[in-house]
Protein backbone atom coordinates (compact mmCIF):
# COMPACT_ATOMS: atom_id res chain seq x y z
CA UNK A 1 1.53 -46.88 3.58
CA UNK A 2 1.92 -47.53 7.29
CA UNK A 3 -0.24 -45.49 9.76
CA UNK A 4 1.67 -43.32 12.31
CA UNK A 5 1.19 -43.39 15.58
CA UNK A 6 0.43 -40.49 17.29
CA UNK A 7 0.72 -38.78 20.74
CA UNK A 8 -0.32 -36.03 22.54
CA UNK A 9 3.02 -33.77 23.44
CA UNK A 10 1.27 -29.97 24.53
CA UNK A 11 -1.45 -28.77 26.89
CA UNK A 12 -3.30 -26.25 27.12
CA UNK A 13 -6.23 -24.83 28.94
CA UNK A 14 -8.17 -22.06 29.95
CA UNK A 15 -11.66 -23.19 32.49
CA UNK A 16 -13.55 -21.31 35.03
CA UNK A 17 -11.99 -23.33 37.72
CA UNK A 18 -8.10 -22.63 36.30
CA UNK A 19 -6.34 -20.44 33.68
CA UNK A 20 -3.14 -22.21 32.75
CA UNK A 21 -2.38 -25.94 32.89
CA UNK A 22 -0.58 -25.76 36.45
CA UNK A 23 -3.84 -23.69 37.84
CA UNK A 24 -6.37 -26.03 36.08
CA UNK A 25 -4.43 -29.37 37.32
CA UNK A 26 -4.55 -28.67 41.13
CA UNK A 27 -7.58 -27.53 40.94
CA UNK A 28 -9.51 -30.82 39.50
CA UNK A 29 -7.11 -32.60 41.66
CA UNK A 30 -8.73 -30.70 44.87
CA UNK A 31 -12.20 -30.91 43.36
CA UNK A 32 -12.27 -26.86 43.26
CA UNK A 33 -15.45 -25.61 41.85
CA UNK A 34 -14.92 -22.73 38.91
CA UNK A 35 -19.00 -21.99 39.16
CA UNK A 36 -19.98 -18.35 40.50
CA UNK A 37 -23.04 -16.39 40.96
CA UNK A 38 -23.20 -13.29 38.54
CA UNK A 39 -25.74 -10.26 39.03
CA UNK A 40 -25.49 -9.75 35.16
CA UNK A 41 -27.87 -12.90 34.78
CA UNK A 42 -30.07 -11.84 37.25
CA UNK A 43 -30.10 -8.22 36.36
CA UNK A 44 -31.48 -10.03 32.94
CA UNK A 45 -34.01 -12.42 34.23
CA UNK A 46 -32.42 -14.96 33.69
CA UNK A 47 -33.40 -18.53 35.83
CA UNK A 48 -30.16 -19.70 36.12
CA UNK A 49 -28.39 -16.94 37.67
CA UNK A 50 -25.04 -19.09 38.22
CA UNK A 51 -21.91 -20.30 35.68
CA UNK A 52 -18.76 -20.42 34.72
CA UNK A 53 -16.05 -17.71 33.51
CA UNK A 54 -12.56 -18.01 33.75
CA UNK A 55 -10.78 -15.00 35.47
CA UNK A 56 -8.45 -12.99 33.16
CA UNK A 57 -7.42 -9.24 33.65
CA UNK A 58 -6.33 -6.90 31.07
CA UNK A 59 -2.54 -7.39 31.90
CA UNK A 60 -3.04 -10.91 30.86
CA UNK A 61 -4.64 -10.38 27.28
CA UNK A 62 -1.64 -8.45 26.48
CA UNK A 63 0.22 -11.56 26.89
CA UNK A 64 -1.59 -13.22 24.02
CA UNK A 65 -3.10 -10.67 21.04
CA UNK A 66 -0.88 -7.27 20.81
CA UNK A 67 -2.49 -3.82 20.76
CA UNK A 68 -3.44 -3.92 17.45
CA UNK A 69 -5.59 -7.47 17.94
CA UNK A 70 -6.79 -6.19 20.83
CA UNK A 71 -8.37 -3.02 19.27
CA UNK A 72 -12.25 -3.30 19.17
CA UNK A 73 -11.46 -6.76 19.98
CA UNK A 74 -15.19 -8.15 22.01
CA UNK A 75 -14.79 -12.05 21.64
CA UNK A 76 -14.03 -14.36 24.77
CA UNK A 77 -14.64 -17.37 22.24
CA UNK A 78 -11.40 -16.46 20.08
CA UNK A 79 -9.74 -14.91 23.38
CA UNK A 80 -10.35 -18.39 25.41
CA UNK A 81 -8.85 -20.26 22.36
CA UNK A 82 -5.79 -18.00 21.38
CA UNK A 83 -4.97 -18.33 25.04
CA UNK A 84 -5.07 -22.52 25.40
CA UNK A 85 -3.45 -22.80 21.69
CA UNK A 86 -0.13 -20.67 21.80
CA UNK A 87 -0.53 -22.11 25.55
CA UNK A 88 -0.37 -25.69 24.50
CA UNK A 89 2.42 -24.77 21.38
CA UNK A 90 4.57 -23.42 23.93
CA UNK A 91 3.49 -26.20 26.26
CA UNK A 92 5.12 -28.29 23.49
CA UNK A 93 8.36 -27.08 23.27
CA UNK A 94 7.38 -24.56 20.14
CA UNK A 95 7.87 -21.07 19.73
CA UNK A 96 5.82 -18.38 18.94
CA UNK A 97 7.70 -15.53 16.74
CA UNK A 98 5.69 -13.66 14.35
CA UNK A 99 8.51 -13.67 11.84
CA UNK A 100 9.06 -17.20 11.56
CA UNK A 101 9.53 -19.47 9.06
CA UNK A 102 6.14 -21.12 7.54
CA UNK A 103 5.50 -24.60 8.89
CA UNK A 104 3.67 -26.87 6.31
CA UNK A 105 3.98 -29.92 8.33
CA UNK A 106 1.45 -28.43 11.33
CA UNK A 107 -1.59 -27.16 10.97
CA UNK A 108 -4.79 -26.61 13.13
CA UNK A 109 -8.47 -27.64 14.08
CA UNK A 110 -10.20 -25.36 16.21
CA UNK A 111 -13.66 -25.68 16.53
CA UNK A 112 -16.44 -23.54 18.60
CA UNK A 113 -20.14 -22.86 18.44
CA UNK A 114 -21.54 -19.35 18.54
CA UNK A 115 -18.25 -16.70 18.04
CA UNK A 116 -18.46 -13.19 18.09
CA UNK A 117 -21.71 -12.89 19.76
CA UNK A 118 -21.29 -10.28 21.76
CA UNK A 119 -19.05 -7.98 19.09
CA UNK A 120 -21.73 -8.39 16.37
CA UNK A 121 -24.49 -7.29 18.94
CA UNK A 122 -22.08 -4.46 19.68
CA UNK A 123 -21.62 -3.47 16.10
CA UNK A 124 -25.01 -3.53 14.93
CA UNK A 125 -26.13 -1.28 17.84
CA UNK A 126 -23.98 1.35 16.39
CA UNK A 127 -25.54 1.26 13.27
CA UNK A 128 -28.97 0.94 11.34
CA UNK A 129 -30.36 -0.55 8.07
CA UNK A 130 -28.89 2.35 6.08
CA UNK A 131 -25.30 2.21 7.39
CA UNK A 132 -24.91 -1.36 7.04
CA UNK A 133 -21.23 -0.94 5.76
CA UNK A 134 -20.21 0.95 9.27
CA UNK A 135 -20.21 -2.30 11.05
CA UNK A 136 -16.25 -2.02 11.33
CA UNK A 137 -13.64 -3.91 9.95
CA UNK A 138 -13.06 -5.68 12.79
CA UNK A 139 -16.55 -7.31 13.05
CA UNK A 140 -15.75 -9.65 10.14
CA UNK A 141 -12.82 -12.19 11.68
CA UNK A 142 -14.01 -11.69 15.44
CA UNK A 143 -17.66 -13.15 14.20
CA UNK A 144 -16.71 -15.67 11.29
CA UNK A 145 -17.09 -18.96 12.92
CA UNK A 146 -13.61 -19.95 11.64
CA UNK A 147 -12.07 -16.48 13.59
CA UNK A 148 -10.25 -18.70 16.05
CA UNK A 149 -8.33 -21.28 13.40
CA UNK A 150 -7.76 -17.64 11.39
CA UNK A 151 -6.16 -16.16 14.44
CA UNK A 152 -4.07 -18.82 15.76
CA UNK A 153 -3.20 -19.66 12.53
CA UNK A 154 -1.59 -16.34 11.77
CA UNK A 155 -0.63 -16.03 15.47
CA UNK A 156 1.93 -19.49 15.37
CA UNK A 157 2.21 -19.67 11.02
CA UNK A 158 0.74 -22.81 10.61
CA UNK A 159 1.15 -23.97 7.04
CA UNK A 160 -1.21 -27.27 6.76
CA UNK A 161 -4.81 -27.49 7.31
CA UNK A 162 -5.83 -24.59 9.59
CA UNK A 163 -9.74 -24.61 9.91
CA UNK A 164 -12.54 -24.69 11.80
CA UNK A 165 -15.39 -27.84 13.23
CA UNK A 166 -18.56 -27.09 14.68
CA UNK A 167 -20.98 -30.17 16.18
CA UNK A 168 -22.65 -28.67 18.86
CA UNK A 169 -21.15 -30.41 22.48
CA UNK A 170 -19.18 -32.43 20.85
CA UNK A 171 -17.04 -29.83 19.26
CA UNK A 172 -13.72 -30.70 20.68
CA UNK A 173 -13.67 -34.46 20.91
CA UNK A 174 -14.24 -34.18 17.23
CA UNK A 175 -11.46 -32.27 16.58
CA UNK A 176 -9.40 -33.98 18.03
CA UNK A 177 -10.30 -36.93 15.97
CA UNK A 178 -9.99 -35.16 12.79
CA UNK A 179 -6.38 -33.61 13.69
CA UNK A 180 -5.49 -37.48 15.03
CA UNK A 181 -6.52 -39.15 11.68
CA UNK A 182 -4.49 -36.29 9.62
CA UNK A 183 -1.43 -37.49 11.73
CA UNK A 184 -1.59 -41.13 11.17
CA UNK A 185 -2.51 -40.85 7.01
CA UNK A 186 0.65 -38.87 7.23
CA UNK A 187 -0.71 -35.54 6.22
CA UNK A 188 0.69 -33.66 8.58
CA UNK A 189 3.57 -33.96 11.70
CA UNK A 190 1.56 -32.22 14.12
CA UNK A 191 -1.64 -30.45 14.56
CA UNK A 192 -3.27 -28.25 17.00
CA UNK A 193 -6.60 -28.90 18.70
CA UNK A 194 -8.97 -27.98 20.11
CA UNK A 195 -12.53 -26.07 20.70
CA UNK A 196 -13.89 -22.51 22.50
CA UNK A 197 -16.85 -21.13 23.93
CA UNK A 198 -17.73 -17.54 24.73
CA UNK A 199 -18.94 -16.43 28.18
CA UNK A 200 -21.71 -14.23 26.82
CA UNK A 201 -25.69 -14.23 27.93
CA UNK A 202 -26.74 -14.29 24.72
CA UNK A 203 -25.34 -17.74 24.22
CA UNK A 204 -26.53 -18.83 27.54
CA UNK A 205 -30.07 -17.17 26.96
CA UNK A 206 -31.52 -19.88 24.73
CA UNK A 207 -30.37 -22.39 26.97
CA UNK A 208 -32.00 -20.89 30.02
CA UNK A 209 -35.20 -19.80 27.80
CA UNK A 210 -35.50 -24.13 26.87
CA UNK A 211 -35.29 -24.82 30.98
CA UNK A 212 -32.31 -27.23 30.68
CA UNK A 213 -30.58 -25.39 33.16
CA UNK A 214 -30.06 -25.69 36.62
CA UNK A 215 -32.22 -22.98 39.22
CA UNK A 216 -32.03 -24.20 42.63
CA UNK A 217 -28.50 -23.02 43.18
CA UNK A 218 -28.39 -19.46 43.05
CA UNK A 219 -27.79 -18.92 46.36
CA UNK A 220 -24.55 -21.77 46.39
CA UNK A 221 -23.10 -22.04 42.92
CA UNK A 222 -20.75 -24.21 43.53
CA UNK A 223 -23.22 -26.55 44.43
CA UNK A 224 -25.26 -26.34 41.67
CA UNK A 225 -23.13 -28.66 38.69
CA UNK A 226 -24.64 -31.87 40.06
CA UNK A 227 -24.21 -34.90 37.23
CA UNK A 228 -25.29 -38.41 38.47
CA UNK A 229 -26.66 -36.54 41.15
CA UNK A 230 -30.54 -37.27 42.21
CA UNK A 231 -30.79 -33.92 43.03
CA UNK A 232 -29.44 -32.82 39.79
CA UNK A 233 -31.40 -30.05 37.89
CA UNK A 234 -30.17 -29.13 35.14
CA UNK A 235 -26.51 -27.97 33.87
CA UNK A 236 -24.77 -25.35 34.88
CA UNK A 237 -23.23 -22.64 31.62
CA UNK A 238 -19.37 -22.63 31.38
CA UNK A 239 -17.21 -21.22 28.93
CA UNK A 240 -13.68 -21.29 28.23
CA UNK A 241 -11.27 -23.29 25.75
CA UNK A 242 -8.55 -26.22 25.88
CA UNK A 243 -6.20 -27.19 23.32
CA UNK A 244 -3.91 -30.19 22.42
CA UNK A 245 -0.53 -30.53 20.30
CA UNK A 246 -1.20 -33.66 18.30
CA UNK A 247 2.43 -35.23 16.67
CA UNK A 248 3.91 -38.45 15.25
CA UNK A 249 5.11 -40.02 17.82
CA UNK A 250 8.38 -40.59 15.24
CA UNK A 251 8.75 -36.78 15.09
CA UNK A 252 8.02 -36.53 18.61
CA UNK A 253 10.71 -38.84 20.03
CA UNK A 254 13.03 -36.98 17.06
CA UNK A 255 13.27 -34.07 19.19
CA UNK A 256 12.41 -35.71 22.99
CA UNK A 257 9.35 -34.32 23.29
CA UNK A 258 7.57 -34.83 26.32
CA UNK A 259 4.61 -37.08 26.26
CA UNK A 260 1.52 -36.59 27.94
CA UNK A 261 -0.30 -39.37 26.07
CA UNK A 262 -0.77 -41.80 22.92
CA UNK A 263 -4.47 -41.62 21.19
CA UNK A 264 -5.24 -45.01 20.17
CA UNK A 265 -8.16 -44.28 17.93
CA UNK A 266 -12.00 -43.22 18.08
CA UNK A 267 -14.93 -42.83 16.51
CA UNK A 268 -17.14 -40.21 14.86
CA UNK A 269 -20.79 -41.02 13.97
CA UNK A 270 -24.81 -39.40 14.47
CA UNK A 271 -28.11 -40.81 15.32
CA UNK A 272 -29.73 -39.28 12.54
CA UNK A 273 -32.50 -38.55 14.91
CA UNK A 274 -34.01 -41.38 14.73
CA UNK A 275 -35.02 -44.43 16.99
CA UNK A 276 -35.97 -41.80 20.02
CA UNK A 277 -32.78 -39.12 18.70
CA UNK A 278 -34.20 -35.69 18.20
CA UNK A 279 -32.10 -32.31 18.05
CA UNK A 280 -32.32 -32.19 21.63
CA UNK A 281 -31.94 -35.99 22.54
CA UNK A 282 -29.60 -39.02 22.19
CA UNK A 283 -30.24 -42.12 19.74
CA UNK A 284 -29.39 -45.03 22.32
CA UNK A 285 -28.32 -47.19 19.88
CA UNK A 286 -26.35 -44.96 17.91
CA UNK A 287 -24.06 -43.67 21.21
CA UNK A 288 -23.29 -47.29 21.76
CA UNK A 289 -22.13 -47.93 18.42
CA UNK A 290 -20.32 -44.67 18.54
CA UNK A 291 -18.45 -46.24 21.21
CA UNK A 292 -18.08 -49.96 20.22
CA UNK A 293 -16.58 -48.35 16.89
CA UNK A 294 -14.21 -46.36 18.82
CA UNK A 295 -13.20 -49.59 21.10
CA UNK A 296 -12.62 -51.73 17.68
CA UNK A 297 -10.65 -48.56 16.09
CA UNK A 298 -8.23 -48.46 18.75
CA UNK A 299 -7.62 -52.03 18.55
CA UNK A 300 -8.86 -53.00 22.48
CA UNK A 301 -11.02 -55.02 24.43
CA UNK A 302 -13.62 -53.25 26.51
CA UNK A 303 -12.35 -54.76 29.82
CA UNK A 304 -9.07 -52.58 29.15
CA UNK A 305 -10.50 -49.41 29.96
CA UNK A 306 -10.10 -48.52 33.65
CA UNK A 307 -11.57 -45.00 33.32
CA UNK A 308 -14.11 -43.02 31.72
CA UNK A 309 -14.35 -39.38 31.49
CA UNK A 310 -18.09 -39.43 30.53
CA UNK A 311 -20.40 -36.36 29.21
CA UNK A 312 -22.84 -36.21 32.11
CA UNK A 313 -24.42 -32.71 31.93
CA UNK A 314 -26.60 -33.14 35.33
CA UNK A 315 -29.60 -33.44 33.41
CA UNK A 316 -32.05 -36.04 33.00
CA UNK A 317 -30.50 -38.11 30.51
CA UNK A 318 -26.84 -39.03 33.33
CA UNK A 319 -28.87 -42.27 33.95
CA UNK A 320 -29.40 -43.31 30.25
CA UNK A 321 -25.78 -42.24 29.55
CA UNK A 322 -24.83 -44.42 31.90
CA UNK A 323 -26.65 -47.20 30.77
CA UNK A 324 -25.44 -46.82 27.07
CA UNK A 325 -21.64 -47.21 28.66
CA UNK A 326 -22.94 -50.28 30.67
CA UNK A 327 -24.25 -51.93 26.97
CA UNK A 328 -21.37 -50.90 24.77
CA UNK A 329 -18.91 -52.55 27.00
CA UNK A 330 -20.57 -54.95 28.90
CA UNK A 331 -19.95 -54.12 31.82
CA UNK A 332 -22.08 -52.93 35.21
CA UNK A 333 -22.00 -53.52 38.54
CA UNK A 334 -18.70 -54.15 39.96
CA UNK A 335 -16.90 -54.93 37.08
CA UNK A 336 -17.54 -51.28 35.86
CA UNK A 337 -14.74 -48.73 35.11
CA UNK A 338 -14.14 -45.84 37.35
CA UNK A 339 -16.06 -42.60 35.72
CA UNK A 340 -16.12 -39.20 36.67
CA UNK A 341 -17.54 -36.11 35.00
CA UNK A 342 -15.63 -32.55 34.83
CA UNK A 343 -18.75 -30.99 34.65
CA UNK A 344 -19.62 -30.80 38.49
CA UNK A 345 -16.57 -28.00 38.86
CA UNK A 346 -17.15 -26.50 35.62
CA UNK A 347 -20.14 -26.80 34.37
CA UNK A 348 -20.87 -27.47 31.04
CA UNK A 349 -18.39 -25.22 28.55
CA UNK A 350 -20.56 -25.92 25.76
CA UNK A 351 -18.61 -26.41 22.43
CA UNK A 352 -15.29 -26.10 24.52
CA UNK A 353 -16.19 -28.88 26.84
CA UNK A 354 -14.99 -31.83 24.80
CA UNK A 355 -11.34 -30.24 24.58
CA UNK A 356 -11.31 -28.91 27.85
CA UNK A 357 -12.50 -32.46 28.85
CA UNK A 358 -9.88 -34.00 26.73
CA UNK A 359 -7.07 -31.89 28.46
CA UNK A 360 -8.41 -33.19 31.98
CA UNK A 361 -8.25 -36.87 30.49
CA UNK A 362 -4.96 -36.61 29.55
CA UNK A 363 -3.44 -34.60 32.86
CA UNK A 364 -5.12 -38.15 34.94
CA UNK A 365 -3.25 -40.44 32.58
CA UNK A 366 0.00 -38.54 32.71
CA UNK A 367 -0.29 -38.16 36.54
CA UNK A 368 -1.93 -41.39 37.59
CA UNK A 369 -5.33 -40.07 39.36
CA UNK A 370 -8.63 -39.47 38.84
CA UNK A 371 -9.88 -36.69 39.99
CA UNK A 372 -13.53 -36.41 42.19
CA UNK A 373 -17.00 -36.35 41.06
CA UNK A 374 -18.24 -33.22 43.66
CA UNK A 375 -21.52 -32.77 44.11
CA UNK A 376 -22.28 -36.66 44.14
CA UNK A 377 -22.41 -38.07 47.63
CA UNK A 378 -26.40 -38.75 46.23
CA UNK A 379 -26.08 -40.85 42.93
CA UNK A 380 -29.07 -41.01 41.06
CA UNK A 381 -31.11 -44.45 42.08
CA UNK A 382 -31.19 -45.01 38.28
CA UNK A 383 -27.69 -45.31 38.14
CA UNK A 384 -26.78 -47.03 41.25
CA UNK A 385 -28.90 -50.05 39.98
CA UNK A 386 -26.42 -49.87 36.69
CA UNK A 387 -23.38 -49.55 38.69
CA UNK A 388 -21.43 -49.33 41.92
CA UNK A 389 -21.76 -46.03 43.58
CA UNK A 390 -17.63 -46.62 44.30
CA UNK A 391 -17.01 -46.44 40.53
CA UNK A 392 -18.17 -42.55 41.56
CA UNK A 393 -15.32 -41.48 43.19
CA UNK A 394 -16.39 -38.10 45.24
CA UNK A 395 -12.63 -38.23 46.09
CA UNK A 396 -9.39 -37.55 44.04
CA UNK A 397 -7.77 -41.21 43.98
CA UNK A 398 -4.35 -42.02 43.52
CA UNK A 399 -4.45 -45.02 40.48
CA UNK A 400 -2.57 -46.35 37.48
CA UNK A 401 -4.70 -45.41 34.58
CA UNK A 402 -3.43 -46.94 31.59
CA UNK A 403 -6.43 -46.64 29.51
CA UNK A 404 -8.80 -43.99 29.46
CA UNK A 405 -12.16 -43.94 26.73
CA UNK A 406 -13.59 -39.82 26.84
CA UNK A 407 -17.12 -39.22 25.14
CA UNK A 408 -19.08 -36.34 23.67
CA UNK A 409 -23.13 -36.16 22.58
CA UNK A 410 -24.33 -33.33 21.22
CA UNK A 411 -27.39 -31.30 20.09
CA UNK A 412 -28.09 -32.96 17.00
CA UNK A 413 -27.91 -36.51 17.95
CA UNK A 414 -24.46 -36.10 16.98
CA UNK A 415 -21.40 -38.40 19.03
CA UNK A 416 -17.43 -38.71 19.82
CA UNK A 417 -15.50 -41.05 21.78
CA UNK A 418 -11.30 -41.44 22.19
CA UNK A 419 -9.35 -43.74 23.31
CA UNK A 420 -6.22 -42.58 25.28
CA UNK A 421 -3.64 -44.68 26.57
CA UNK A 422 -0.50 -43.97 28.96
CA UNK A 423 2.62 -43.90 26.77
CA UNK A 424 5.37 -46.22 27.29
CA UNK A 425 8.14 -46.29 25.34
């Protein structure tokens, strides 16, 4: 059986720096930081008093979930995610009617991290070890860690796979993977995709208890998101959600879809922690295979790809990131691809950054820039001896981008990497 081809055809996003596609567009185009201060962090004693929350009122909920969903309803994971998903079906030229037919040929991927955190913490407060059942019947699907595929699902009737991924950081880029290679086996027509994460402190705690995240910029936030930066210390929190309509590109040009992009292929693999992996930390070797393997799946030559959307946290390990690109293809110095990292305006979303990543990929490849690295003008001296400090733009550039390769690492010495590519018919 002949493998399908398949494009991208729906967007949609919801980041600290823009709610909505048109919001989030111009505002990576401008290089518009999404990172705030918030008291709440302090008031807790918290380091790393500064991240990122995307800005939605009441009014706009109500757009999304109806009164009854919203009732006792405490989860920004499954929020942020309802919110990009019907976005990015409607985005796609789909409707959204709870009395519609059931579609067998699209189903769903959603993946997050923590869910729920902060209505579970809320339930058990009201309750003690002998009123266990008074937790609320709501508790269950808003703290389930497949609440957001069992909510869209409903939300849009999706009839095919509808489920849930979890791998840490790279969360989204593996969905996206998984809802590609359903596509071109011919499982399904179309799928959704995509990853969340919540906005609450006690996801952010353990991060700020392990000192990985950033300190110095409580008094300028949107200064403090600093990857390739020397004076990077540590990543900023983010939260948030973006989402993808996967399709057959037959199906799609059936009904003149609009496409964004094609995915050529990827790859999905882990270090094992091994060979200097550990929960915490990368396996070189392993996140240059990850992306070799993704290279040979798409069926391209390294020298092809004229832009990276890399990981980069603005920790220590930007330089060795780098240098794991520089080996898998080849290429340093001049002959480098341009690179940029979406992190420096919204810091790091966590198990949403991959798709929300993803969705920024695709938006340069559709529209022909790349948008700026702020927070750079000082790239780390580790890095500069890889590469050119002008494959950094700090500066949203005007360029054809036909090829674009997008990576995730996560805790667990686990990897992702896709290969878009502009569509022409």
């Amino acid at each position: 059986m002949s493998k399908k081809r398949v494009v991208i055809t729906g967007l949609g996003v919801v980041s600290p720096n823009g709610v909505g596609l048109a919001a989030f567009t111009n505002a990576i185009k401008s290089g518009t930081s999404g990172i705030t201060f918030h008291q709440n962090l302090k008031d807790k004693g918290f380091s790393c008093c500064i991240g990122g929350i995307p800005e939605i009122s009441e009014e706009k909920k109500q757009e999304y979930l109806t009164p009854l969903q919203l009732r006792g309803f405490n989860s920004t994971s499954i929020l942020y995610g309802c919110m990009a998903g019907i976005d990015a079906w409607k985005d796609a030229g789909f409707s959204v009617d709870e009395n519609s037919a059931l579609d067998y040929d699209a189903g769903l991927i959603f993946g997050t991290g923590t869910s729920g955190i902060e209505k579970f913490r809320e339930s058990i407060y009201k309750i003690d070890d002998q009123n266990v059942r008074r937790l609320g019947s709501t508790s269950v699907v808003q703290t389930m860690a497949s609440g957001i595929s069992a909510y869209l699902g409903g939300i849009l009737g999706l009839g095919n796979q509808v489920t849930t991924n979890s791998s840490a950081c790279t969360t989204g880029t593996e969905a996206l993977l998984m809802g590609f290679e359903r596509i071109k086996n011919g499982k399904a027509k179309r799928m959704l995709v995509g990853s969340s994460s919540d906005s609450s402190l006690y996801t952010w705690g353990g991060f700020d208890a392990m000192r990985v995240m950033s300190y110095k910029h409580n008094e300028s936030p949107e200064k403090g998101s600093r990857p390739m930066s020397e004076t990077a210390a540590g990543f900023v929190p983010g939260s948030g959600a973006g989402a993808l309509v996967l399709e057959s590109l037959e199906t799609a040009l059936a009904r003149n879809a609009t496409i964004y992009a094609e995915v050529l292929g990827g790859n999905i693999n882990s270090g094992g922690q091994r060979n200097g992996g550990t929960l915490t930390a990368p396996n070189a070797e392993a996140v240059q295979k990850c992306i070799t393997d993704a290279i040979l799946n798409a069926n391209i030559s390294a020298d092809e790809i004229d832009l990276i959307n890399g990981h980069l946290t603005a920790t220590s390990k930007d330089a060795l990131e780098i240098e794991n690109w520089t080996k898998a293809l080849q290429r340093k110095g001049n002959n480098f691809p341009l690179i940029n990292s979406l992190k420096s305006m919204v810091g790091h979303c966590l198990a949403a950054s991959g798709a929300v990543e993803c969705v920024a990929s695709v938006l340069q490849i559709k529209e022909q820039f790349v948008f700026p690295n702020i927070n750079c003008e000082d790239v780390h001296p580790e890095i500069l001896a890889l590469i050119s400090s002008d494959k950094i733009p700090t500066k949203m550039i005007e360029k054809d981008i036909h090829i674009l390769a997008k990576a995730s690492f996560g805790f667990g010495d686990v990897n992702g990497c896709v290969i878009f590519k502009k569509y022409l018919e």
